[in-house]
Protein backbone atom coordinates (compact mmCIF):
# COMPACT_ATOMS: atom_id res chain seq x y z
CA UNK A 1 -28.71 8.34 34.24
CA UNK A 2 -30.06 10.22 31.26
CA UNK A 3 -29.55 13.44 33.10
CA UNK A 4 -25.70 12.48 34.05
CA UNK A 5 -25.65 11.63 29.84
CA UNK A 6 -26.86 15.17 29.08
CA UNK A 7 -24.71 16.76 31.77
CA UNK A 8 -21.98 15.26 30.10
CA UNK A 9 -22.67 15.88 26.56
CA UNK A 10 -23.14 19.52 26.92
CA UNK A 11 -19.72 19.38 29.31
CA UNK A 12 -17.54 17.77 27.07
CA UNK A 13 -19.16 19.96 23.96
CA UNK A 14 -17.62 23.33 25.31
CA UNK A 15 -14.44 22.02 24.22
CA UNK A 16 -14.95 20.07 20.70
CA UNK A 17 -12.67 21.83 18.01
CA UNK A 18 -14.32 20.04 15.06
CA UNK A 19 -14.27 22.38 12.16
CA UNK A 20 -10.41 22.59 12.73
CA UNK A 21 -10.42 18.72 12.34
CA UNK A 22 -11.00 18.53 8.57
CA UNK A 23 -7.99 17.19 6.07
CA UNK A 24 -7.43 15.62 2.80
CA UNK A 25 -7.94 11.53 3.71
CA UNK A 26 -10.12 9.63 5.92
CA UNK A 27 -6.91 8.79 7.86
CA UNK A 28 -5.66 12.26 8.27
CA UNK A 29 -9.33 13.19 9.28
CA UNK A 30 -9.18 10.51 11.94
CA UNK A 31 -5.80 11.75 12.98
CA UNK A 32 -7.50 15.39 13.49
CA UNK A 33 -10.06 14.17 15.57
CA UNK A 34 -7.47 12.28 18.52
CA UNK A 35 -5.12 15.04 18.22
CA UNK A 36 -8.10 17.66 18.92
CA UNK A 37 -9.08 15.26 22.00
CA UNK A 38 -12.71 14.08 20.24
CA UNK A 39 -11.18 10.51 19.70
CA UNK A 40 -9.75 8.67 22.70
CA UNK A 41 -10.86 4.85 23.04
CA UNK A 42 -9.43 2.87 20.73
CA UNK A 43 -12.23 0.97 19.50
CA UNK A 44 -13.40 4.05 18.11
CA UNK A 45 -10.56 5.00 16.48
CA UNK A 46 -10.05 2.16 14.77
CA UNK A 47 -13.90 1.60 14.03
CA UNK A 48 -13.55 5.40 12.42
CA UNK A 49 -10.12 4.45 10.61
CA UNK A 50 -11.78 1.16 9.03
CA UNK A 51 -14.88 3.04 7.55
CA UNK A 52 -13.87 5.84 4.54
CA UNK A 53 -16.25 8.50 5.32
CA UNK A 54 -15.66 9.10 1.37
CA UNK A 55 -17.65 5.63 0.90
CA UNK A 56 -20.53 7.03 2.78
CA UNK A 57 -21.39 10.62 2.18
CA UNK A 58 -22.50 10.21 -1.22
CA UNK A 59 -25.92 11.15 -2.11
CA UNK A 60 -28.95 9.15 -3.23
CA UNK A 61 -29.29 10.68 -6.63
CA UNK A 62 -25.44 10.13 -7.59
CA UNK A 63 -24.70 6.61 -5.63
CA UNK A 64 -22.03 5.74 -7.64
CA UNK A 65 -20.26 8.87 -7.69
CA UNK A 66 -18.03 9.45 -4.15
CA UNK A 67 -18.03 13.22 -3.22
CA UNK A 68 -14.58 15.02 -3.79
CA UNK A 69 -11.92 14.52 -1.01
CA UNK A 70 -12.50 17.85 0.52
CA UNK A 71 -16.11 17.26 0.34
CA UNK A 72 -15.72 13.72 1.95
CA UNK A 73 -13.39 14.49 4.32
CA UNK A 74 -14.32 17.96 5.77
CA UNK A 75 -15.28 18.22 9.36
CA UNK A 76 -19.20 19.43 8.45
CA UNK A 77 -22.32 17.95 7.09
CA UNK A 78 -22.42 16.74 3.73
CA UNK A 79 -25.79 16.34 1.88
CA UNK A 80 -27.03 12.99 0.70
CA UNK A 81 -30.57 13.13 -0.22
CA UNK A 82 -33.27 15.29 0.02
CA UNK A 83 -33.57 16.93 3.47
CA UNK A 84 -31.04 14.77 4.48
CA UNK A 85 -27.07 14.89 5.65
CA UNK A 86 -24.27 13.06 7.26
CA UNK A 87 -23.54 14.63 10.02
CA UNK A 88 -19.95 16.44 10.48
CA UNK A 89 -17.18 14.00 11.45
CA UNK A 90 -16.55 15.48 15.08
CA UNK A 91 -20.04 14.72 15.80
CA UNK A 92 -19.90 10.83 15.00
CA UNK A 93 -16.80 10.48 17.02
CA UNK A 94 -18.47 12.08 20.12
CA UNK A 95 -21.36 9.92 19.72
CA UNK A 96 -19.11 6.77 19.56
CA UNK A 97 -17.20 7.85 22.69
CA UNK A 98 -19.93 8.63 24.31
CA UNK A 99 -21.61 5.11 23.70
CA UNK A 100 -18.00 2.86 23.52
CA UNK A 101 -17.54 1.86 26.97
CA UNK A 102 -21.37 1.04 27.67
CA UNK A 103 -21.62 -1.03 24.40
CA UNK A 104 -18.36 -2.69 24.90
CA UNK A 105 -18.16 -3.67 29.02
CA UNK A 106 -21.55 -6.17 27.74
CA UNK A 107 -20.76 -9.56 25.68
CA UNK A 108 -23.53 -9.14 23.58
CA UNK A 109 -25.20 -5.39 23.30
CA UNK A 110 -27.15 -3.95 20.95
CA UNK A 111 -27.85 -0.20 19.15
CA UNK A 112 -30.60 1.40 17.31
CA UNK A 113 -29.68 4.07 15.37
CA UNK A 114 -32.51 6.29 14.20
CA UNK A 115 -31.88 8.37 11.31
CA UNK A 116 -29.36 6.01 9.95
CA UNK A 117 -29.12 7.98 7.09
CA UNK A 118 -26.10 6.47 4.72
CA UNK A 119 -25.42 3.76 7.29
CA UNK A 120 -21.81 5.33 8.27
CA UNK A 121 -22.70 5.97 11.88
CA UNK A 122 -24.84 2.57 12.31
CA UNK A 123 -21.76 0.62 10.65
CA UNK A 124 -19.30 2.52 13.06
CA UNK A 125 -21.64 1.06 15.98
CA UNK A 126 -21.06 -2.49 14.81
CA UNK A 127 -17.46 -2.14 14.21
CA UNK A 128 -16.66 -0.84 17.86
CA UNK A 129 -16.71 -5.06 18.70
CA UNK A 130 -17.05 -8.27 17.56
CA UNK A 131 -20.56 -8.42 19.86
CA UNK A 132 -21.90 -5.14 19.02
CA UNK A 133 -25.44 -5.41 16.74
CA UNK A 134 -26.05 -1.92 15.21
CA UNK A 135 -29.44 -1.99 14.07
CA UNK A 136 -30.58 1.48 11.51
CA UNK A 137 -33.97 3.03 10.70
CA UNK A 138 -34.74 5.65 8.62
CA UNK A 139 -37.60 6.74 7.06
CA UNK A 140 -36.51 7.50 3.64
CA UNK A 141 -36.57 4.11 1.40
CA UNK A 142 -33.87 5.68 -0.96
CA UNK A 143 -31.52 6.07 1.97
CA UNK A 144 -32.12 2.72 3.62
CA UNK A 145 -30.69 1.37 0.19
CA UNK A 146 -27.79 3.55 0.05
CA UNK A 147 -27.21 2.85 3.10
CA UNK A 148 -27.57 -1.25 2.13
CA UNK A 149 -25.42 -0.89 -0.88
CA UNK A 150 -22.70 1.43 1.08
CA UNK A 151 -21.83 -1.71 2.92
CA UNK A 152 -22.09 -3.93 -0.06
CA UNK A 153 -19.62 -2.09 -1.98
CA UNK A 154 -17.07 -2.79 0.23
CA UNK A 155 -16.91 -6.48 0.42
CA UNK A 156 -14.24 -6.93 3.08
CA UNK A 157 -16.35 -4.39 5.16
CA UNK A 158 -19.17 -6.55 4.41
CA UNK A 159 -17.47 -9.22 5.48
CA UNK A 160 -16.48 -8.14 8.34
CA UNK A 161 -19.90 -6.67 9.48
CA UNK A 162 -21.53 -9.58 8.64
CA UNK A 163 -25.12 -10.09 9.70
CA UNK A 164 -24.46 -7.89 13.25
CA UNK A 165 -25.46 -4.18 11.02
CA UNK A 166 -28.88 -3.78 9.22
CA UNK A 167 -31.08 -1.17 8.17
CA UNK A 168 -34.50 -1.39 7.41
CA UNK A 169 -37.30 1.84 6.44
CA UNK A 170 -39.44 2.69 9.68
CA UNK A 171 -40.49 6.22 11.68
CA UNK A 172 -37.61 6.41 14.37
CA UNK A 173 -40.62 6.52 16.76
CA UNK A 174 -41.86 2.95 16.46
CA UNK A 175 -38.07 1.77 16.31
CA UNK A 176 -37.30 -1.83 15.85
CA UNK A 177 -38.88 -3.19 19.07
CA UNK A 178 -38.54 -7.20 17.94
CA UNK A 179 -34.77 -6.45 18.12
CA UNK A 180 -35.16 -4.81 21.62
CA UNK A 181 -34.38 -4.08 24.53
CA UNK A 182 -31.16 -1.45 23.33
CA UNK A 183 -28.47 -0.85 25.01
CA UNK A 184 -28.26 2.52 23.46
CA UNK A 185 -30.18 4.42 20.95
CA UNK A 186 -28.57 6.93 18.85
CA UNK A 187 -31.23 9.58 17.31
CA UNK A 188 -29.04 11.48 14.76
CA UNK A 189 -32.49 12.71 12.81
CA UNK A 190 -35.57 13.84 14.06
């Protein structure tokens, strides 16, 4: 199974488009990535339309200051602490498609996403369905509370997440084994 993943990944990569998916808003940057095939499912789209990328890729020594638009919405990494990025846009939505359909045929599922970084990727998880539990690690304290107090900030995205996304400083390799078994673990940092 984890061969047929790779297979796929490295398939479906000859033909990602990404840095041509870039634009002005977080919806026009979601509208980028279906027309350029990276979106498909639904679930992701709409996960990726409900979370403002803008919200998320600020960095740990400005928290309160959102990047500029272009910044926020380009289709490429954008730093956020030291050593540290969120990763380009086409990237997320390939992970997400890649991980939809398993997360979502199962009631109940669960993620760990190592690396969580800002918590954009780890809320995206969550959002994909009402019994998805997206569970972030990173190692850097400073971006386990961004990452915290990028969800705050939006209380209706709060709200909505509820108690199924939370993040929590620990090395990726021990993970978050009381919350186990997964059914999926993102590494986005290693």
């Amino acid at each position: 199974m984890i061969r047929r993943r790779a297979a796929l990944l490295f398939a479906s990569a000859t033909s990602v488009r990404g840095w041509m998916s870039s634009s002005t808003s977080n919806d026009g940057l979601v509208s980028h990535l279906v027309r350029d095939g990276i979106v498909s499912t639904p679930a992701v789209e709409a996960a990726l339309r409900r979370l403002d990328r803008k919200h998320f890729a600020r960095a740990v020594d400005e928290p309160t200051r959102p990047p500029d638009d272009r910044t926020a919405y380009a289709d490429a990494p954008a730093p956020i602490g030291p050593m540290a990025t969120i990763s380009a846009p086409h990237m997320h939505g390939r992970c997400l498609e890649l991980l939809a359909e398993p997360l979502l045929r199962r009631p109940a599922a669960r993620v760990l996403d190592v690396g969580s970084g800002s918590g954009y990727l780890t809320a995206a998880f969550a959002l994909l369905g009402g019994g998805v539990r997206a569970y972030g690690v990173d190692r850097t304290a400073s971006l386990v509370e961004l990452a915290r107090e990028n969800v705050k900030r939006d209380r209706s995205l709060a709200e909505a997440l509820g108690d199924r996304v939370s993040f929590e400083r620990r090395d990726g390799w021990t993970g978050l084994p009381q919350h186990g078994p997964y059914d999926a673990i993102h590494v986005g940092a290693a």
